[in-house]
PDB file of N, CA and C in Angstrom:
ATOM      1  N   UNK A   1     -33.589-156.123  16.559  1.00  0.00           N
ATOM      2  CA  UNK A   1     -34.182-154.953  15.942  1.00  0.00           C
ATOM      3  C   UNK A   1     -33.482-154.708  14.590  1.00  0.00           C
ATOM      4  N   UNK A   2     -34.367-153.935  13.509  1.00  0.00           N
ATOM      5  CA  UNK A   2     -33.573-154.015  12.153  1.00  0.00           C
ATOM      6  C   UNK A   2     -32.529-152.651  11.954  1.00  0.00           C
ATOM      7  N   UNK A   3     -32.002-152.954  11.086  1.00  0.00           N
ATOM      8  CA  UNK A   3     -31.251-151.987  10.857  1.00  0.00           C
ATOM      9  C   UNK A   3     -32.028-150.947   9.867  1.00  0.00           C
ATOM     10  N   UNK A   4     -31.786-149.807  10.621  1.00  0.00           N
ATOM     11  CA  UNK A   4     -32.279-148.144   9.983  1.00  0.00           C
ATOM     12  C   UNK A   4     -31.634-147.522   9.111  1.00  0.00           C
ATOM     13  N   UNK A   5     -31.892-147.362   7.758  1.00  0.00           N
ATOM     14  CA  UNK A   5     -31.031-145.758   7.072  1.00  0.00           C
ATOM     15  C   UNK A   5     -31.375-144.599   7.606  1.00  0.00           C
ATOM     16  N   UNK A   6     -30.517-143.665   7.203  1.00  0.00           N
ATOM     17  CA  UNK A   6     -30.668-141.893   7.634  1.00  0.00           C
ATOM     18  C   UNK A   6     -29.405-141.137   7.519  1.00  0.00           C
ATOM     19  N   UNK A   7     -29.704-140.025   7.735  1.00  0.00           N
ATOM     20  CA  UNK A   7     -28.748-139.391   7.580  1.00  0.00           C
ATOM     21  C   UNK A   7     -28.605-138.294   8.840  1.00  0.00           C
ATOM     22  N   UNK A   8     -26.943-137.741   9.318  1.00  0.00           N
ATOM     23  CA  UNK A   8     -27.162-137.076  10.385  1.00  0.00           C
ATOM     24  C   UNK A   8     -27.348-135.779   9.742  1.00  0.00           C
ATOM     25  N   UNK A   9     -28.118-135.043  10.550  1.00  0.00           N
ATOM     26  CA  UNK A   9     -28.361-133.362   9.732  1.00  0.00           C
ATOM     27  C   UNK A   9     -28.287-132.703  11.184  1.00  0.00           C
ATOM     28  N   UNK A  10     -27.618-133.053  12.465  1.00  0.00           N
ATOM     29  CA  UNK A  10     -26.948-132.282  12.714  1.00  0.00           C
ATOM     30  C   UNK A  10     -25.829-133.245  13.793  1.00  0.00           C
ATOM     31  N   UNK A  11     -24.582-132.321  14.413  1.00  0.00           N
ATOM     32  CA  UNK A  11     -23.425-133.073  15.142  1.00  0.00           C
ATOM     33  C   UNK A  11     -22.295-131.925  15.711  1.00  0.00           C
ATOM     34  N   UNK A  12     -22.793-132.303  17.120  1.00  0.00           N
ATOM     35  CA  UNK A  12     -22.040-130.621  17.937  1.00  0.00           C
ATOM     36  C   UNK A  12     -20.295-132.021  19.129  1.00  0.00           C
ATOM     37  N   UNK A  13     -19.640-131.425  17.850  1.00  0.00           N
ATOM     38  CA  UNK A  13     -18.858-132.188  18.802  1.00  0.00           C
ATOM     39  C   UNK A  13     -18.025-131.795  19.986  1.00  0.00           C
ATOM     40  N   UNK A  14     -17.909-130.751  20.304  1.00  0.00           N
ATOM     41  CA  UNK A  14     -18.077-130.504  21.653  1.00  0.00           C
ATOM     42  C   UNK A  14     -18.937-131.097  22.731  1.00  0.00           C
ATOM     43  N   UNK A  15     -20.338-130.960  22.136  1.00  0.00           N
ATOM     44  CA  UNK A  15     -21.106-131.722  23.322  1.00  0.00           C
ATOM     45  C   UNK A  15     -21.265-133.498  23.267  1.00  0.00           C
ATOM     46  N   UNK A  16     -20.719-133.374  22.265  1.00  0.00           N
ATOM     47  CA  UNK A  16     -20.849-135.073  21.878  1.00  0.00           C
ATOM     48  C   UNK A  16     -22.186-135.420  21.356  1.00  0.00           C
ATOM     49  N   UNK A  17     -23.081-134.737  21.096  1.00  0.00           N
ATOM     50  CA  UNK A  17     -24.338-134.650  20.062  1.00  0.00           C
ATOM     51  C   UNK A  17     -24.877-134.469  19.583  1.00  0.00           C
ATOM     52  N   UNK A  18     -25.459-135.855  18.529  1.00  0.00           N
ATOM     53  CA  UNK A  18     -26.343-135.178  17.114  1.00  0.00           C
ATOM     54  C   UNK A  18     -27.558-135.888  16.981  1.00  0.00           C
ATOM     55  N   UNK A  19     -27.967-135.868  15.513  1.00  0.00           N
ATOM     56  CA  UNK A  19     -29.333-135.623  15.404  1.00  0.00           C
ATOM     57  C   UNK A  19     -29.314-136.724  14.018  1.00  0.00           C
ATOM     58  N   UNK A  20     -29.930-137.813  14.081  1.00  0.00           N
ATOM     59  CA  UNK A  20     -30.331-138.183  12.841  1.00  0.00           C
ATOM     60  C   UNK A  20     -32.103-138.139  12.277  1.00  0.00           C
ATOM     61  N   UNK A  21     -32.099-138.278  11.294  1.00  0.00           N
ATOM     62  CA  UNK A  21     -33.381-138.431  10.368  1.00  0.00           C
ATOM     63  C   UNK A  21     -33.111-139.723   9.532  1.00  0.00           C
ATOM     64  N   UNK A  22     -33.937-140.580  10.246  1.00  0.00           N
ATOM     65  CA  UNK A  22     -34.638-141.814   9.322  1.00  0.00           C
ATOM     66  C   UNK A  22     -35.076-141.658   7.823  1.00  0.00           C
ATOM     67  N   UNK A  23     -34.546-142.750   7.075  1.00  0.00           N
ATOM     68  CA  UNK A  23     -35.644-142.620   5.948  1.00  0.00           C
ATOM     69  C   UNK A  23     -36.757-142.581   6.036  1.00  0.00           C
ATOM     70  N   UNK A  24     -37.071-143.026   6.823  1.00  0.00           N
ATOM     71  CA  UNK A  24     -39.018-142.789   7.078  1.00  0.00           C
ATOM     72  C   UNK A  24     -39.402-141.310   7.730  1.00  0.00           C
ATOM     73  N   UNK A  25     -38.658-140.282   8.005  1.00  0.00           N
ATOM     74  CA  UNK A  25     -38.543-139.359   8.222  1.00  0.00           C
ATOM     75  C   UNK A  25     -38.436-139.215  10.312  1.00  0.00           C
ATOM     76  N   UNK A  26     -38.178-139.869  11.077  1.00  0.00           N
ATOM     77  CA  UNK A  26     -38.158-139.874  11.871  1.00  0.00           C
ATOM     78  C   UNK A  26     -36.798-139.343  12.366  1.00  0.00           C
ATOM     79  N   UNK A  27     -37.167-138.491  13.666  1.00  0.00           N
ATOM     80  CA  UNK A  27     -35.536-137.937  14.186  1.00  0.00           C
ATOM     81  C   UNK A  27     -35.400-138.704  15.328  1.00  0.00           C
ATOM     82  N   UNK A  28     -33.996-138.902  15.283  1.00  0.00           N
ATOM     83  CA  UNK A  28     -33.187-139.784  16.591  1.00  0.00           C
ATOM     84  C   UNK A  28     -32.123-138.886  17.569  1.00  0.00           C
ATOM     85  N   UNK A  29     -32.279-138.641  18.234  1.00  0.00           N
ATOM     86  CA  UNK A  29     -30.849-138.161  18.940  1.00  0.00           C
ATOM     87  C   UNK A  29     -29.888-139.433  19.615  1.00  0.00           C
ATOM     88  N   UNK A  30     -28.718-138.916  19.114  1.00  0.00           N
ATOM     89  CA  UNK A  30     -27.513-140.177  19.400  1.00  0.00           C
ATOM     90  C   UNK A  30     -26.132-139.157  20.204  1.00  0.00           C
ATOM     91  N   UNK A  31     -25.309-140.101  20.799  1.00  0.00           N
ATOM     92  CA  UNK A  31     -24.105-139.389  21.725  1.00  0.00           C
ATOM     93  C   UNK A  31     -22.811-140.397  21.013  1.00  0.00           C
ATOM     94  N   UNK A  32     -22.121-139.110  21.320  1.00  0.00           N
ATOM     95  CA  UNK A  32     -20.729-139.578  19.999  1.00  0.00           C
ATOM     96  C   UNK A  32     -20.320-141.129  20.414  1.00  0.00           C
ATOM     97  N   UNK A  33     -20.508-141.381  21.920  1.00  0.00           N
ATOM     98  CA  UNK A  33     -19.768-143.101  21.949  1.00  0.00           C
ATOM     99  C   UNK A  33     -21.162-144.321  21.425  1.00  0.00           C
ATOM    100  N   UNK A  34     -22.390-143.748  20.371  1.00  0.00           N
ATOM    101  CA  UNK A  34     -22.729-144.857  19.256  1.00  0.00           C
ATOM    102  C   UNK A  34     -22.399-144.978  18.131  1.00  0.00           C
ATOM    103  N   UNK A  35     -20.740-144.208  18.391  1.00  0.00           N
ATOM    104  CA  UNK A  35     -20.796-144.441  16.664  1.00  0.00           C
ATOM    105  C   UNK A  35     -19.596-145.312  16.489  1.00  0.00           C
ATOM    106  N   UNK A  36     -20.414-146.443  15.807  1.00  0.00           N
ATOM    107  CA  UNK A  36     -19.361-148.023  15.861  1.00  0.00           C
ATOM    108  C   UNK A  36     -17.901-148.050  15.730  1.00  0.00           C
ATOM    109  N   UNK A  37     -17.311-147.081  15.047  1.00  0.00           N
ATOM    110  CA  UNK A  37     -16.352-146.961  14.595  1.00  0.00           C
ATOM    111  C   UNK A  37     -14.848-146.735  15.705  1.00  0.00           C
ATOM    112  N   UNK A  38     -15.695-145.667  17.022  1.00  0.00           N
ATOM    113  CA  UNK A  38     -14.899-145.466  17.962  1.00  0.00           C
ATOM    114  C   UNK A  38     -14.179-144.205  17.744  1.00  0.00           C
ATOM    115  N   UNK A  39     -14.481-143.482  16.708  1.00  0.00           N
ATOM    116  CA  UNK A  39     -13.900-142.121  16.575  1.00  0.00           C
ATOM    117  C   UNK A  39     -14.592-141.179  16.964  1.00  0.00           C
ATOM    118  N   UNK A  40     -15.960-141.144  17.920  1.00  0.00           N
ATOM    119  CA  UNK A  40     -16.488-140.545  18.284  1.00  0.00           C
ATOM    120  C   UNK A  40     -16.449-138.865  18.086  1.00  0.00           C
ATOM    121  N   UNK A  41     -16.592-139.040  16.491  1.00  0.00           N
ATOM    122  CA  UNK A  41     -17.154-138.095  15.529  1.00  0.00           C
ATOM    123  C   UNK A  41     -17.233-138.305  14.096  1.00  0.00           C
ATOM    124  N   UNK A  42     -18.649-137.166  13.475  1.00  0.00           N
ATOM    125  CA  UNK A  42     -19.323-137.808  12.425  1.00  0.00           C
ATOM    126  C   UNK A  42     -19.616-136.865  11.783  1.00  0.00           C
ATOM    127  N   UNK A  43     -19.369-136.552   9.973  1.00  0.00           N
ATOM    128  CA  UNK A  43     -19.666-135.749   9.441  1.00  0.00           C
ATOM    129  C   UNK A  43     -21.069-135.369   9.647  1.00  0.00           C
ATOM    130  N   UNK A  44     -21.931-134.337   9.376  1.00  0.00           N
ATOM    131  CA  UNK A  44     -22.619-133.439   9.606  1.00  0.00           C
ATOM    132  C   UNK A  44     -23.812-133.914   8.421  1.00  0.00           C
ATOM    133  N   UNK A  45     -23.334-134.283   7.710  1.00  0.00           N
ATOM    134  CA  UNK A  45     -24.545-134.651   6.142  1.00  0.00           C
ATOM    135  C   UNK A  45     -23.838-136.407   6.206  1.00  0.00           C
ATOM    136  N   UNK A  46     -23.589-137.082   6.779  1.00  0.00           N
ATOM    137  CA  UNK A  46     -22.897-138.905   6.627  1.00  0.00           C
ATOM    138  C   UNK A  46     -24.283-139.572   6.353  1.00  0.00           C
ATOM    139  N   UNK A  47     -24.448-140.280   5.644  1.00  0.00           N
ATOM    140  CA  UNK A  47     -25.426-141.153   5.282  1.00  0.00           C
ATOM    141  C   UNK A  47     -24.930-142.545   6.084  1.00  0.00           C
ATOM    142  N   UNK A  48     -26.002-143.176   7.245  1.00  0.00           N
ATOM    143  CA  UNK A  48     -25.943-143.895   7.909  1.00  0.00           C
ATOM    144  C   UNK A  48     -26.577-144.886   8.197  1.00  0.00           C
ATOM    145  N   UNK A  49     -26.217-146.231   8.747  1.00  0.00           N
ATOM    146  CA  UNK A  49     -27.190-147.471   8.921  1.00  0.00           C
ATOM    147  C   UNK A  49     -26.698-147.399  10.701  1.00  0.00           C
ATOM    148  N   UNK A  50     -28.386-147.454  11.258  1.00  0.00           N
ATOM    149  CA  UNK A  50     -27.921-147.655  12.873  1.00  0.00           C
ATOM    150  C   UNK A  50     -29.559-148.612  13.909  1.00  0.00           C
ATOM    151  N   UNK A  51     -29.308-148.704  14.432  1.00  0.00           N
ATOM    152  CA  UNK A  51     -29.893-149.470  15.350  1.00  0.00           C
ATOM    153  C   UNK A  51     -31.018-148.936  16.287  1.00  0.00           C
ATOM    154  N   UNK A  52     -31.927-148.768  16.658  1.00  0.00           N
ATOM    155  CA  UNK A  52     -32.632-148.132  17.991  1.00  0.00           C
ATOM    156  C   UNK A  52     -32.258-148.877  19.192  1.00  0.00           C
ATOM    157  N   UNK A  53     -32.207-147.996  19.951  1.00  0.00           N
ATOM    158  CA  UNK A  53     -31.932-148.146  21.477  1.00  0.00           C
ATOM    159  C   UNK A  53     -32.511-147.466  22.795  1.00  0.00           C
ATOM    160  N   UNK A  54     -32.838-148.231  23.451  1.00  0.00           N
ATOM    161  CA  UNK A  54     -34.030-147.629  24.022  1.00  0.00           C
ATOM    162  C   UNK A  54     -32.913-146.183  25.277  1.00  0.00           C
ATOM    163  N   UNK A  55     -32.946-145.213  25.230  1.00  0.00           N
ATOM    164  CA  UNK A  55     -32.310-143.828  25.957  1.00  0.00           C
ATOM    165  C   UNK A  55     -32.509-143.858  27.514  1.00  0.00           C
ATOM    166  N   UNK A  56     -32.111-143.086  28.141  1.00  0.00           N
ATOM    167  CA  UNK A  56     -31.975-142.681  29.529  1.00  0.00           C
ATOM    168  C   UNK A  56     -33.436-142.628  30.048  1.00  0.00           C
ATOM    169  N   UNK A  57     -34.204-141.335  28.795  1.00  0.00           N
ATOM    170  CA  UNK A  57     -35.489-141.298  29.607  1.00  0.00           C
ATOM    171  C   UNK A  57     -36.608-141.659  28.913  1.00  0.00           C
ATOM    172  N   UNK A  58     -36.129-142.880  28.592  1.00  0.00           N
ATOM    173  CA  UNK A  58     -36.987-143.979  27.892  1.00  0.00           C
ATOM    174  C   UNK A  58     -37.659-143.872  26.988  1.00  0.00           C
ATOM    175  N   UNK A  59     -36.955-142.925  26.079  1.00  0.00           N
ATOM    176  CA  UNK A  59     -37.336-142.661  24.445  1.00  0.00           C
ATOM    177  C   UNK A  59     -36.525-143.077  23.640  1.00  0.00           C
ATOM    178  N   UNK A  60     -36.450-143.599  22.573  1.00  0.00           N
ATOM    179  CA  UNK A  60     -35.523-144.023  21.726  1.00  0.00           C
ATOM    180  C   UNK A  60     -34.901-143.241  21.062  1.00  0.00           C
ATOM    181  N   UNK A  61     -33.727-143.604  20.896  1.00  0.00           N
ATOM    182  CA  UNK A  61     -32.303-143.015  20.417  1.00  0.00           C
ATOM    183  C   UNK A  61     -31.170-143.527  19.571  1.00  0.00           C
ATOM    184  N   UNK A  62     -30.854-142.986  18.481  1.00  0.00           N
ATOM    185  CA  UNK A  62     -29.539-144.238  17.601  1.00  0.00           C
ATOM    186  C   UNK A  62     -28.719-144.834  18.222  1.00  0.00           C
ATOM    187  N   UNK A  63     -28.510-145.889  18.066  1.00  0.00           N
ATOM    188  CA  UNK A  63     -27.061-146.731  18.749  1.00  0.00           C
ATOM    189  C   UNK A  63     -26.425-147.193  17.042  1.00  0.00           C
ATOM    190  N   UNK A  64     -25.290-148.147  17.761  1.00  0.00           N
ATOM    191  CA  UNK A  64     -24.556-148.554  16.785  1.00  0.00           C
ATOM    192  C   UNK A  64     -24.491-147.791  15.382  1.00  0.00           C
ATOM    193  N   UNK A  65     -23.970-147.003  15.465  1.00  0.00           N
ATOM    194  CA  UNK A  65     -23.914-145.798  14.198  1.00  0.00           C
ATOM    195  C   UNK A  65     -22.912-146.033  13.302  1.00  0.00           C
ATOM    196  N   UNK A  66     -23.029-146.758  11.778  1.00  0.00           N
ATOM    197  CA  UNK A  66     -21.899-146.606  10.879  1.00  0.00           C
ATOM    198  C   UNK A  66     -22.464-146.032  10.009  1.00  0.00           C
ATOM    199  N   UNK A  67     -21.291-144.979   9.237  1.00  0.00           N
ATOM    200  CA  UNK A  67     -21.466-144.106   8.102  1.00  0.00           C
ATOM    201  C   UNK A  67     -20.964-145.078   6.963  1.00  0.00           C
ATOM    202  N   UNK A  68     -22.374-145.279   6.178  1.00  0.00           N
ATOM    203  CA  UNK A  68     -21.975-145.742   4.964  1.00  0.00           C
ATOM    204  C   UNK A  68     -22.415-145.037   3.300  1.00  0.00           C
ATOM    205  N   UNK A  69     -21.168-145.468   2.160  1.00  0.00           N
ATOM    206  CA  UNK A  69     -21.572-144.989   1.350  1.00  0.00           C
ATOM    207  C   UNK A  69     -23.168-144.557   0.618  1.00  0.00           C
ATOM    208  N   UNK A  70     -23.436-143.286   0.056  1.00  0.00           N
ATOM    209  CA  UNK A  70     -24.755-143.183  -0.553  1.00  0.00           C
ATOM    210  C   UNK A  70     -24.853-143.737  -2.023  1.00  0.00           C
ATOM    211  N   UNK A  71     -25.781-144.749  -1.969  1.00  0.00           N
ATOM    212  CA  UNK A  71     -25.960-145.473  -3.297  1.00  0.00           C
ATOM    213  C   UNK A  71     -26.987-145.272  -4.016  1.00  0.00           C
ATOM    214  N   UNK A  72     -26.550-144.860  -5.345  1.00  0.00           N
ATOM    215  CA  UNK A  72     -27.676-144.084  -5.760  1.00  0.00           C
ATOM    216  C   UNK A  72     -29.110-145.142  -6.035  1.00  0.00           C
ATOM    217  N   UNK A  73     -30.214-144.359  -6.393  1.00  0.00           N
ATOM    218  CA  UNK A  73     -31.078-145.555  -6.599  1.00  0.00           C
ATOM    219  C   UNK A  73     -30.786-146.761  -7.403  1.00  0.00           C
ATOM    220  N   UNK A  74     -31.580-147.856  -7.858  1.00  0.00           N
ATOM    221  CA  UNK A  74     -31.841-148.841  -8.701  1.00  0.00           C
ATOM    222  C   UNK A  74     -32.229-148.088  -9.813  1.00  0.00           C
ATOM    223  N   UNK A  75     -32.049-148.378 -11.021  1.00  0.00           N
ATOM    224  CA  UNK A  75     -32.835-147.652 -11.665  1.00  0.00           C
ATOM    225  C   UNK A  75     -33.885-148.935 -12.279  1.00  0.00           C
ATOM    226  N   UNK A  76     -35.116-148.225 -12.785  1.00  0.00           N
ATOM    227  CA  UNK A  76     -36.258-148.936 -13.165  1.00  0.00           C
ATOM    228  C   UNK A  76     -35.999-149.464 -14.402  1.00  0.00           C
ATOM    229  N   UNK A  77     -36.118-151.247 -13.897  1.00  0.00           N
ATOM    230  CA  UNK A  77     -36.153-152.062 -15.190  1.00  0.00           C
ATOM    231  C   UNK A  77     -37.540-153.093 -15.787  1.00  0.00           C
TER     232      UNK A  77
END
């Protein structure tokens, strides 16, 4: 499966979960142990590349979650 941009716009770390939005505008809910890193926590606005994974009750959900830098566009040449 390919890899997704997005960003999380929300992350309750107490409960261990948040909320991403796809660039294509789609929302994911993810639980703090997908986030690759193992620090199982994630800024609140992190711009991210992650994976789909199919969830508990068989809706899809982010896996493999790394926060990577935001690059601004290309600009038009």
């Amino acid at each position: 499966m390919p890899t997704l941009d997005g960003q999380v716009v929300a992350f309750d770390e107490h409960r261990g979960l948040g909320e991403i939005r796809a660039a294509t505008g789609e929302r994911y809910v993810f639980h703090c142990t997908a986030i690759a890193d193992g620090t199982r926590t994630i800024a609140g606005d992190a711009h991210v590349e992650f994976l789909l994974v199919p969830g508990p009750v068989g809706a899809f959900e982010a896996g493999v979650i790394r926060a990577v830098e935001r690059r601004p566009p290309c600009p038009n040449t």
